[in-house]
C-alpha atoms as a PDB file:
ATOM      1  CA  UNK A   1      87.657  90.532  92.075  1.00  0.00           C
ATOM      2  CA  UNK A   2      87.071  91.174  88.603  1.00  0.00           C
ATOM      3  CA  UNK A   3      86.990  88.803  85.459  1.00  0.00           C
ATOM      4  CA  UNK A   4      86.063  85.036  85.627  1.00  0.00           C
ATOM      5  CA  UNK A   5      86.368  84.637  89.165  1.00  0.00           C
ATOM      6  CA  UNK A   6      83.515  87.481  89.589  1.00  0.00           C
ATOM      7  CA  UNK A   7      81.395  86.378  86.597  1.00  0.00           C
ATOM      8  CA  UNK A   8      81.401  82.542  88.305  1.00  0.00           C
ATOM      9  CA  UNK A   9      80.544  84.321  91.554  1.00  0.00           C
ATOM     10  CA  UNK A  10      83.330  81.993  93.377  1.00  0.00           C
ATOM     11  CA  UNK A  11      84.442  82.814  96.622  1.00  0.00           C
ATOM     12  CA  UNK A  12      88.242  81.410  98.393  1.00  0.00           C
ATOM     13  CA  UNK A  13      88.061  77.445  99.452  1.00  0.00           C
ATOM     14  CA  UNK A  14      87.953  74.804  97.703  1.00  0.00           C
ATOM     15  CA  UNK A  15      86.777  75.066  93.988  1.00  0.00           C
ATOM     16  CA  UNK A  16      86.277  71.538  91.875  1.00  0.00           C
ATOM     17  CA  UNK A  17      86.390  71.914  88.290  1.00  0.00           C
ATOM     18  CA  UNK A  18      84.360  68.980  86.636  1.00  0.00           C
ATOM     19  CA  UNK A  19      83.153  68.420  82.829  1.00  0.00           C
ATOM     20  CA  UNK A  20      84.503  68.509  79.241  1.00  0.00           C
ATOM     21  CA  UNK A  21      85.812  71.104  77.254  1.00  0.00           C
ATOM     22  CA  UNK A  22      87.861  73.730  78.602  1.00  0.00           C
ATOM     23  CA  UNK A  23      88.199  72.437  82.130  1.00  0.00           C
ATOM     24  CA  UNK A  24      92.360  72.620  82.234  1.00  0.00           C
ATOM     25  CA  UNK A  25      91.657  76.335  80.395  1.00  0.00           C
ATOM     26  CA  UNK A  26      89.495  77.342  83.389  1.00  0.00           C
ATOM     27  CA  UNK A  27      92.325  76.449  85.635  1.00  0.00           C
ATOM     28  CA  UNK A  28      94.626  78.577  83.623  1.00  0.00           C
ATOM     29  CA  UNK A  29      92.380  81.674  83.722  1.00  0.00           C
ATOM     30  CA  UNK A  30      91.883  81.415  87.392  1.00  0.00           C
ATOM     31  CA  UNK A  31      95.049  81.002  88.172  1.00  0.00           C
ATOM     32  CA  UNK A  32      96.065  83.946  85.990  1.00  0.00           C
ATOM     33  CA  UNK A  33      93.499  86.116  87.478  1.00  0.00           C
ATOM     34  CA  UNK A  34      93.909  85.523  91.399  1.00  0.00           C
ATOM     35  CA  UNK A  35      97.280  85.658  90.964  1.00  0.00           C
ATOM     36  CA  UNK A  36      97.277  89.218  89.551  1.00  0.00           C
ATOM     37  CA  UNK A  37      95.126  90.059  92.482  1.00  0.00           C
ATOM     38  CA  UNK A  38      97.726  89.018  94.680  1.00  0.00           C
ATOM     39  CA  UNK A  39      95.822  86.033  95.893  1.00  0.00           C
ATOM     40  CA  UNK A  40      97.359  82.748  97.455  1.00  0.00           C
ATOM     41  CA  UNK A  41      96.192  80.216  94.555  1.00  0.00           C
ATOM     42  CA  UNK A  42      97.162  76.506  94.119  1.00  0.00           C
ATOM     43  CA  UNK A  43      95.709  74.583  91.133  1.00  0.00           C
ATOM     44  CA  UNK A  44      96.042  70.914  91.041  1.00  0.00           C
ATOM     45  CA  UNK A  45      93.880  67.764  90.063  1.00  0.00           C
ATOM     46  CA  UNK A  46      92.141  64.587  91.488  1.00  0.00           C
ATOM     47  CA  UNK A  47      92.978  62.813  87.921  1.00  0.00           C
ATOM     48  CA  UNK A  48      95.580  63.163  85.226  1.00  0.00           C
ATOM     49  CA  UNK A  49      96.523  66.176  83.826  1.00  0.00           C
ATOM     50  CA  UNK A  50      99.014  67.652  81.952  1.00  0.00           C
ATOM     51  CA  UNK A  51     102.177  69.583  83.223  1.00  0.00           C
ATOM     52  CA  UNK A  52     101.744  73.326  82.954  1.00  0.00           C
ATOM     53  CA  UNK A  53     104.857  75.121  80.510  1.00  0.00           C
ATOM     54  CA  UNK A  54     107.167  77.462  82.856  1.00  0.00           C
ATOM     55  CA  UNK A  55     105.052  81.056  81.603  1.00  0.00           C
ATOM     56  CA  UNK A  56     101.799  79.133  83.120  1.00  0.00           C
ATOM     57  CA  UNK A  57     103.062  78.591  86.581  1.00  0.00           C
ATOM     58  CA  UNK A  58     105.411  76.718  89.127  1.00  0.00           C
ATOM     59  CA  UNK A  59     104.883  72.913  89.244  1.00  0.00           C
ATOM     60  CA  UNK A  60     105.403  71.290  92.853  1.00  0.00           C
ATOM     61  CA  UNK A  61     105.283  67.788  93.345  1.00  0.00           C
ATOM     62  CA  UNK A  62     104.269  66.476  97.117  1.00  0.00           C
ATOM     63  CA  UNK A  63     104.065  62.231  96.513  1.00  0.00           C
ATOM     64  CA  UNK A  64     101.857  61.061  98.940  1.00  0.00           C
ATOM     65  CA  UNK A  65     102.217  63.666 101.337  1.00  0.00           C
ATOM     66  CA  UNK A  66     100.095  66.028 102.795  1.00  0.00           C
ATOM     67  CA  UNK A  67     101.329  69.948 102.049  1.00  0.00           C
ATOM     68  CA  UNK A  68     100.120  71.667 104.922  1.00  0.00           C
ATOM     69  CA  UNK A  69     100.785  75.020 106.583  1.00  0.00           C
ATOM     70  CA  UNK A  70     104.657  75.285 105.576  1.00  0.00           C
ATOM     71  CA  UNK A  71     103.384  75.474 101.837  1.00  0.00           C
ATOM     72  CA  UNK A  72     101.959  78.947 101.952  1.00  0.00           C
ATOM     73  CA  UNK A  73     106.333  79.432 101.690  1.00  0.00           C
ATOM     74  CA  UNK A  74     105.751  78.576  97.699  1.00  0.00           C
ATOM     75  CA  UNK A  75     102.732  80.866  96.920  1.00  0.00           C
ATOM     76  CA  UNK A  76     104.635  83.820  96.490  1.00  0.00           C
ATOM     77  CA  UNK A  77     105.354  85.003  93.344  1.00  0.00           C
ATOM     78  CA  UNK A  78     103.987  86.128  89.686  1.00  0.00           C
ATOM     79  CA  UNK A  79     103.203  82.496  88.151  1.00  0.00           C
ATOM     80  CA  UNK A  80     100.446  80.430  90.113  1.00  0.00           C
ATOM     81  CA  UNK A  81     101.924  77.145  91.958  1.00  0.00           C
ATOM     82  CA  UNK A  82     100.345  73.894  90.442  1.00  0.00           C
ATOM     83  CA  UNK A  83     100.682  71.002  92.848  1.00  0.00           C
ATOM     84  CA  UNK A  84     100.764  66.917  91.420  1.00  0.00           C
ATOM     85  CA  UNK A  85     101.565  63.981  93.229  1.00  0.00           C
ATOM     86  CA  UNK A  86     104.445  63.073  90.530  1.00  0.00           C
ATOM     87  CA  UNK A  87     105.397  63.179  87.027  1.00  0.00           C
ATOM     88  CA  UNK A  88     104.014  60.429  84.613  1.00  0.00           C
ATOM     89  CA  UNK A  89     105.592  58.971  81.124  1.00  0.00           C
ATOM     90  CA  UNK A  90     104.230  62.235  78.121  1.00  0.00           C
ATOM     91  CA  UNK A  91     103.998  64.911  80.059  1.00  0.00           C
ATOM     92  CA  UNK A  92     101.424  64.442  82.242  1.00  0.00           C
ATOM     93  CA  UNK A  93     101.209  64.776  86.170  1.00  0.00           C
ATOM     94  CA  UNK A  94      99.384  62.440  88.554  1.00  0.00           C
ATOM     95  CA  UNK A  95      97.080  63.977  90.659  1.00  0.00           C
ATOM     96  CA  UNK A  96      96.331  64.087  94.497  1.00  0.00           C
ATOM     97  CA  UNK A  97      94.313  62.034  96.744  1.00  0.00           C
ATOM     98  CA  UNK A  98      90.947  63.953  97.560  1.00  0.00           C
ATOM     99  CA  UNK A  99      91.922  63.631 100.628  1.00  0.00           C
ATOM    100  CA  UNK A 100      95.461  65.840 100.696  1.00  0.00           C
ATOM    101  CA  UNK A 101      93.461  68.618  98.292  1.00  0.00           C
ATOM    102  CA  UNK A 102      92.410  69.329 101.796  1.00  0.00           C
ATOM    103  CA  UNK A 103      95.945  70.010 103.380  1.00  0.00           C
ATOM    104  CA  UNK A 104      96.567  72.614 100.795  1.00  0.00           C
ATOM    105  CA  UNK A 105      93.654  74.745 101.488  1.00  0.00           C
ATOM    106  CA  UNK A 106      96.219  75.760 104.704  1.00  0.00           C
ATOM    107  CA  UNK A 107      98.253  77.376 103.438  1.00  0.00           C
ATOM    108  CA  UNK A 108      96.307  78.620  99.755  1.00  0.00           C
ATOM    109  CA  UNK A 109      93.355  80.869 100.144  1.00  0.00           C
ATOM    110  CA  UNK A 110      92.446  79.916  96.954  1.00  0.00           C
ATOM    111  CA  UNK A 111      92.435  75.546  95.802  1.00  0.00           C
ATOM    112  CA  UNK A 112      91.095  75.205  92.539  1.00  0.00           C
ATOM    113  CA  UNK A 113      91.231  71.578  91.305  1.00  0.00           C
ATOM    114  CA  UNK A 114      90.093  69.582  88.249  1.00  0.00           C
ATOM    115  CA  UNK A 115      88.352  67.034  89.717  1.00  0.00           C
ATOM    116  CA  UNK A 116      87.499  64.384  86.866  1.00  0.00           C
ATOM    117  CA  UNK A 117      88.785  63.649  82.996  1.00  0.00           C
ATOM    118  CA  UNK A 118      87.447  63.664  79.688  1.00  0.00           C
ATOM    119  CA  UNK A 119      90.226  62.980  77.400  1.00  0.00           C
ATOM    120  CA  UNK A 120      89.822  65.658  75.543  1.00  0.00           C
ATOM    121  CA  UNK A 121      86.510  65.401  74.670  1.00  0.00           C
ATOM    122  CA  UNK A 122      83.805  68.637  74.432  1.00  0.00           C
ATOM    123  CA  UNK A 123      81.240  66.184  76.218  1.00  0.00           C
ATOM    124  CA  UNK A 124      81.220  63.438  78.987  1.00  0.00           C
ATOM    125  CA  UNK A 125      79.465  61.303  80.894  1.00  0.00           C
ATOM    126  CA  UNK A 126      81.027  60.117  84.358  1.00  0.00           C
ATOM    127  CA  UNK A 127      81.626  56.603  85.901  1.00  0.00           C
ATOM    128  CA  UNK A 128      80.028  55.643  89.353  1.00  0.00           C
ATOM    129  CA  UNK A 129      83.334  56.961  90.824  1.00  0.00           C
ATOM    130  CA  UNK A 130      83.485  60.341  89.337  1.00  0.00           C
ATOM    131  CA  UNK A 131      84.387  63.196  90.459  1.00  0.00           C
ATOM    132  CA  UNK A 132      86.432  62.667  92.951  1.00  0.00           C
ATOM    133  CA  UNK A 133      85.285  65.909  94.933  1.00  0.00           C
ATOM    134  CA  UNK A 134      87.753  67.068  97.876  1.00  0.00           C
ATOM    135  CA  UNK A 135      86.158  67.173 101.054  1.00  0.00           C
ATOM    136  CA  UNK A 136      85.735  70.903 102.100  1.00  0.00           C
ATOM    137  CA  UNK A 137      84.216  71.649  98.235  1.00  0.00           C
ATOM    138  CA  UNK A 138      82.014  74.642  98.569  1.00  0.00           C
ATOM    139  CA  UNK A 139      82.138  75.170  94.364  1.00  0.00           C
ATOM    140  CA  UNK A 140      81.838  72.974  91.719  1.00  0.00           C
ATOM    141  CA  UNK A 141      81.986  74.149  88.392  1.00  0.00           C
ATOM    142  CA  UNK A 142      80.440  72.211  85.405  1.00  0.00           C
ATOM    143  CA  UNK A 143      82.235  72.761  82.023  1.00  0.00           C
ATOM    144  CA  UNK A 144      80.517  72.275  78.944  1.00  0.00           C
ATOM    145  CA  UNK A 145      81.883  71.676  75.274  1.00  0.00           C
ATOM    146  CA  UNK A 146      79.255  73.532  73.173  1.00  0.00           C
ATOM    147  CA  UNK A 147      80.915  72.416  69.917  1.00  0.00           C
ATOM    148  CA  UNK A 148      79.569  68.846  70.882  1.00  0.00           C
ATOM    149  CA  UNK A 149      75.978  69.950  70.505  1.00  0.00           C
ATOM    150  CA  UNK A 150      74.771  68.564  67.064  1.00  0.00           C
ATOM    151  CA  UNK A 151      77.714  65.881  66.559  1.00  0.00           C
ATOM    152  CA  UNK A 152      77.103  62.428  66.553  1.00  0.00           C
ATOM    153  CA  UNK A 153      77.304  60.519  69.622  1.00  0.00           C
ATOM    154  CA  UNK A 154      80.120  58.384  69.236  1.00  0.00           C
ATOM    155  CA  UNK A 155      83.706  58.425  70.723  1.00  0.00           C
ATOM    156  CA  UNK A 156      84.725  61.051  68.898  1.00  0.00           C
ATOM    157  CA  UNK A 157      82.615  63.682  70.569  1.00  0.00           C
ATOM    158  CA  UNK A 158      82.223  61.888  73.873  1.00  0.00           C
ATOM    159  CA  UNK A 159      84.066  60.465  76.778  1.00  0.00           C
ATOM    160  CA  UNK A 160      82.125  57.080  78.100  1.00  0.00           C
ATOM    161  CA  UNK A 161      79.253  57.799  74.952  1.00  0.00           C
ATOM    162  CA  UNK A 162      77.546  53.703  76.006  1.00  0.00           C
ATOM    163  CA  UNK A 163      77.012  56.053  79.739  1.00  0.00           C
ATOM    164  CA  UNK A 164      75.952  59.292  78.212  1.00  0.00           C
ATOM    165  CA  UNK A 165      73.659  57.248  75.761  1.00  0.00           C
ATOM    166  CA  UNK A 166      71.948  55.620  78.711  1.00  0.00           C
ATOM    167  CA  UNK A 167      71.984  58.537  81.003  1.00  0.00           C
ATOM    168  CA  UNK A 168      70.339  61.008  77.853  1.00  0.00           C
ATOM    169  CA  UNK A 169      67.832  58.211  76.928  1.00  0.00           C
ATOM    170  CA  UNK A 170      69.184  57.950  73.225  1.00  0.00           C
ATOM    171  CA  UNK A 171      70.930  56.054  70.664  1.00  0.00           C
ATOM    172  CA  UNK A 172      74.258  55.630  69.921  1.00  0.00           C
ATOM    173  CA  UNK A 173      74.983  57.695  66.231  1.00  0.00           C
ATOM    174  CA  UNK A 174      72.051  60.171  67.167  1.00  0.00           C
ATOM    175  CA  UNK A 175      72.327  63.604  67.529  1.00  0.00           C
ATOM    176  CA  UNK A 176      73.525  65.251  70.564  1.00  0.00           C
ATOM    177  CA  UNK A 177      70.854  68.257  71.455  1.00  0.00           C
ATOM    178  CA  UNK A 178      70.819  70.603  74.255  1.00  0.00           C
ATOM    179  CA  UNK A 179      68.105  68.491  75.900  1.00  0.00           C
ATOM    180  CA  UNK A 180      70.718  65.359  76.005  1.00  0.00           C
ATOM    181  CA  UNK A 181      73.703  67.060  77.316  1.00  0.00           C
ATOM    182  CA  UNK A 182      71.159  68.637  80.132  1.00  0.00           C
ATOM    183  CA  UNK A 183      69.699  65.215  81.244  1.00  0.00           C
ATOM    184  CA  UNK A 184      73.351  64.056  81.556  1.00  0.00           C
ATOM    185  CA  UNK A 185      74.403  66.627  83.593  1.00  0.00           C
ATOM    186  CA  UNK A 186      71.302  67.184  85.868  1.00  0.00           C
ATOM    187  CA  UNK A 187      70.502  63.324  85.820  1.00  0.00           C
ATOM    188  CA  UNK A 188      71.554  60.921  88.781  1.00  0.00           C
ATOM    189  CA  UNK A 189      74.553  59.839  87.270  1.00  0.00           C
ATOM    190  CA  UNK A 190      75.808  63.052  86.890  1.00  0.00           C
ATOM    191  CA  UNK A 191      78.171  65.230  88.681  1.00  0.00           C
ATOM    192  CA  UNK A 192      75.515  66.676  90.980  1.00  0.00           C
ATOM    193  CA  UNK A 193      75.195  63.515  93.156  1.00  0.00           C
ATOM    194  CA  UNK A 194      78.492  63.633  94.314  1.00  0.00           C
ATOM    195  CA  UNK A 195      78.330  66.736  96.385  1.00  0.00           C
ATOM    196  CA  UNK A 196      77.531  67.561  99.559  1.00  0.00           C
ATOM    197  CA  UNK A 197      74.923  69.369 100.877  1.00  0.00           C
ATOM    198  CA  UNK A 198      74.897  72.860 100.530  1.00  0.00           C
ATOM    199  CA  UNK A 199      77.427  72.740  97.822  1.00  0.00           C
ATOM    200  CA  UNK A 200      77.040  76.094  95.499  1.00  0.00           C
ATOM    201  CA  UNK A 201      76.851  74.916  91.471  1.00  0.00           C
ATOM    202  CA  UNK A 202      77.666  76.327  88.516  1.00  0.00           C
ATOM    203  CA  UNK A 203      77.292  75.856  84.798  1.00  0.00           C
ATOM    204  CA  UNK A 204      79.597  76.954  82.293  1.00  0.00           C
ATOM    205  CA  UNK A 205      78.650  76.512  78.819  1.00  0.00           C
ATOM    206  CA  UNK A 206      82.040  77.084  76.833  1.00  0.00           C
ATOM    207  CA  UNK A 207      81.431  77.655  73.191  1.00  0.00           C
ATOM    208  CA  UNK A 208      84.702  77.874  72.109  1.00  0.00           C
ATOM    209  CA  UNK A 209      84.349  81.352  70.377  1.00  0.00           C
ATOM    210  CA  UNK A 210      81.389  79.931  68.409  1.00  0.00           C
ATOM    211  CA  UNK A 211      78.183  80.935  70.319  1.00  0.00           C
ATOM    212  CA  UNK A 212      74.635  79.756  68.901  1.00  0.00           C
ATOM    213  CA  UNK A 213      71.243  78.683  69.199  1.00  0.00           C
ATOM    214  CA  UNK A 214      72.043  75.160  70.623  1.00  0.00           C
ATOM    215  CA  UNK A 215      74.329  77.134  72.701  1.00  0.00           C
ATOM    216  CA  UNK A 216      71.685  79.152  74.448  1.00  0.00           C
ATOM    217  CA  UNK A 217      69.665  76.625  74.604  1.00  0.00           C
ATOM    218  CA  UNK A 218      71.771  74.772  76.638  1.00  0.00           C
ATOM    219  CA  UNK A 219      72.068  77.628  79.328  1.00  0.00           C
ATOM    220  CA  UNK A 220      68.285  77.617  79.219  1.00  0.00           C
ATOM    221  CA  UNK A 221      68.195  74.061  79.929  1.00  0.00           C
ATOM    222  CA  UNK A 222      70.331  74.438  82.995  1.00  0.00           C
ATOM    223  CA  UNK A 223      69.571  77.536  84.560  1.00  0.00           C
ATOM    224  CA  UNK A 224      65.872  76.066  84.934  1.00  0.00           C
ATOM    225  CA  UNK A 225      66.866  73.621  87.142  1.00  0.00           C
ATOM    226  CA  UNK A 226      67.113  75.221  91.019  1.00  0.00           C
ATOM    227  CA  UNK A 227      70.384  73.323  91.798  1.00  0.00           C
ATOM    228  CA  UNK A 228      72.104  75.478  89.396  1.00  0.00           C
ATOM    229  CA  UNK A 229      72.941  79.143  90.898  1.00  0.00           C
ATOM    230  CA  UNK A 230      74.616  80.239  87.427  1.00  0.00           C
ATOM    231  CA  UNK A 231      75.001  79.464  84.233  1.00  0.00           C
ATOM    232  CA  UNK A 232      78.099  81.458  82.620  1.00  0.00           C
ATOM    233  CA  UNK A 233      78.807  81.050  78.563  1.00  0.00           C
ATOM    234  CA  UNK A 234      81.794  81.956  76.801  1.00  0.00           C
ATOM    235  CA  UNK A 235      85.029  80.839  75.091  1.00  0.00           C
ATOM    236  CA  UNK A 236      87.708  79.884  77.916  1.00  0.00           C
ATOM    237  CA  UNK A 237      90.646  80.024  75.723  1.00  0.00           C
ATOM    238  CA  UNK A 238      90.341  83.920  75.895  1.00  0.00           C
ATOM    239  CA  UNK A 239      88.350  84.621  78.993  1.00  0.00           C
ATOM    240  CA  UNK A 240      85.614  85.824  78.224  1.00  0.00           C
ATOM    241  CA  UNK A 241      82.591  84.830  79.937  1.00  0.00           C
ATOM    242  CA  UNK A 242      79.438  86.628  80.758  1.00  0.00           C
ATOM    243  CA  UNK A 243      76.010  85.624  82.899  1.00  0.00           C
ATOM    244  CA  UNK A 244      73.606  83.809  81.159  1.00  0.00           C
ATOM    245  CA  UNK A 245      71.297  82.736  83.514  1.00  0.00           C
ATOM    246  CA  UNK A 246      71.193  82.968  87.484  1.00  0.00           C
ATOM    247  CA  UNK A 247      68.930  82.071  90.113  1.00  0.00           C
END
């Protein structure tokens, strides 16, 4: 499998997508890829996200039920199948119990689901109930707004910034530096403490087209710390990725 899906090193099962900036973007490239490969893919969410346009794939919509077997029926064709739980007021789609992410992995070789929110934000911190991993998660993949780095830590670059300020160590209104974003994310409120043992990480530092220093430095950061089997960097819009860092 070449691309994104080769760079991350992911292999089929259940894939959570977690982070800020250019997680929905990751879905899309997957989803684009595997497809092309002739792969059974479904992408869905844990959360809120919003519906894909018709080019970017067919939208199913299960309630509270639990797709099983007879959905591998709806994974054939050019355009990958997202799955919601149901349509919500502007656009957006409800996502699925953790629990009936499982059912899909049936019939789909391939689940990949965004497994927490960030409103939009290039950085995050995450409440005591984030993610909301599937059980069955053998990947989760940690998306990264680079363009945060250097901003201000205030609302406007981050998602929960009182819980990122605590979890970093520093003020609100100070500067964000790769050292901050990495204590976040490798920290004990982070995403890392909700997976299960044996769980394979990776890091994606997304620069948006705009690589740099603080960008590197970031990777650096990360890929030091043995939980982390890869850090990838690149701009997700376009797809183009590359290793920088792996265990």
């Amino acid at each position: 499998m070449a691309g994104a899906v080769e760079t991350l090193g992911l292999e089929p099962g259940i894939i959570a997508v977690v982070g800020s900036g250019g997680k929905t973007s990751l879905l899309k490239l997957l989803g684009r890829q595997l497809v092309r490969a002739g792969e059974r893919v479904v992408l869905t969410t844990t959360t809120h996200i919003l519906a894909p346009s018709a080019a970017e794939g067919r939208l199913v919509l299960v309630g509270k039920r639990v797709p099983g077997v007879e959905f591998a029926d709806k994974l054939r064709g050019p355009r990958p199948v997202w799955v919601a739980a149901r349509a919500r007021a502007g656009g957006k789609l409800r996502g699925l119990e953790p629990w009936q992410v499982q059912g899909l992995a049936i019939g789909a070789r391939w689940v990949v689901v965004e497994a927490d929110g960030a409103r939009g934000k290039p950085l995050k911190a995450w409440a005591e109930y984030e993610p909301a991993l599937p059980e069955g998660t053998h990947t989760m993949v940690v998306v990264i707004g680079a363009w945060g780095l250097g901003r201000k830590l205030d609302e406007a670059s981050v998602h929960r910034p009182e819980l990122f300020a605590e979890a970093a160590g520093m003020a609100l209104g100070q500067k964000i530096g790769p050292d901050h974003v990495a204590k976040v994310v490798l920290g004990s409120r982070g995403p890392l403490r909700a997976m299960a043992p044996g769980t394979r990480v990776v890091a994606v530092v997304n620069h948006g087209g705009r690589p740099g220093a603080a960008a590197r430095m970031l990777a650096e950061h990360l890929g030091k710390n043995r939980a982390i089997a890869r850090v990838v960097s690149g701009d997700l819009r376009v797809g183009g990725l590359e290793i920088a860092w792996r265990q």
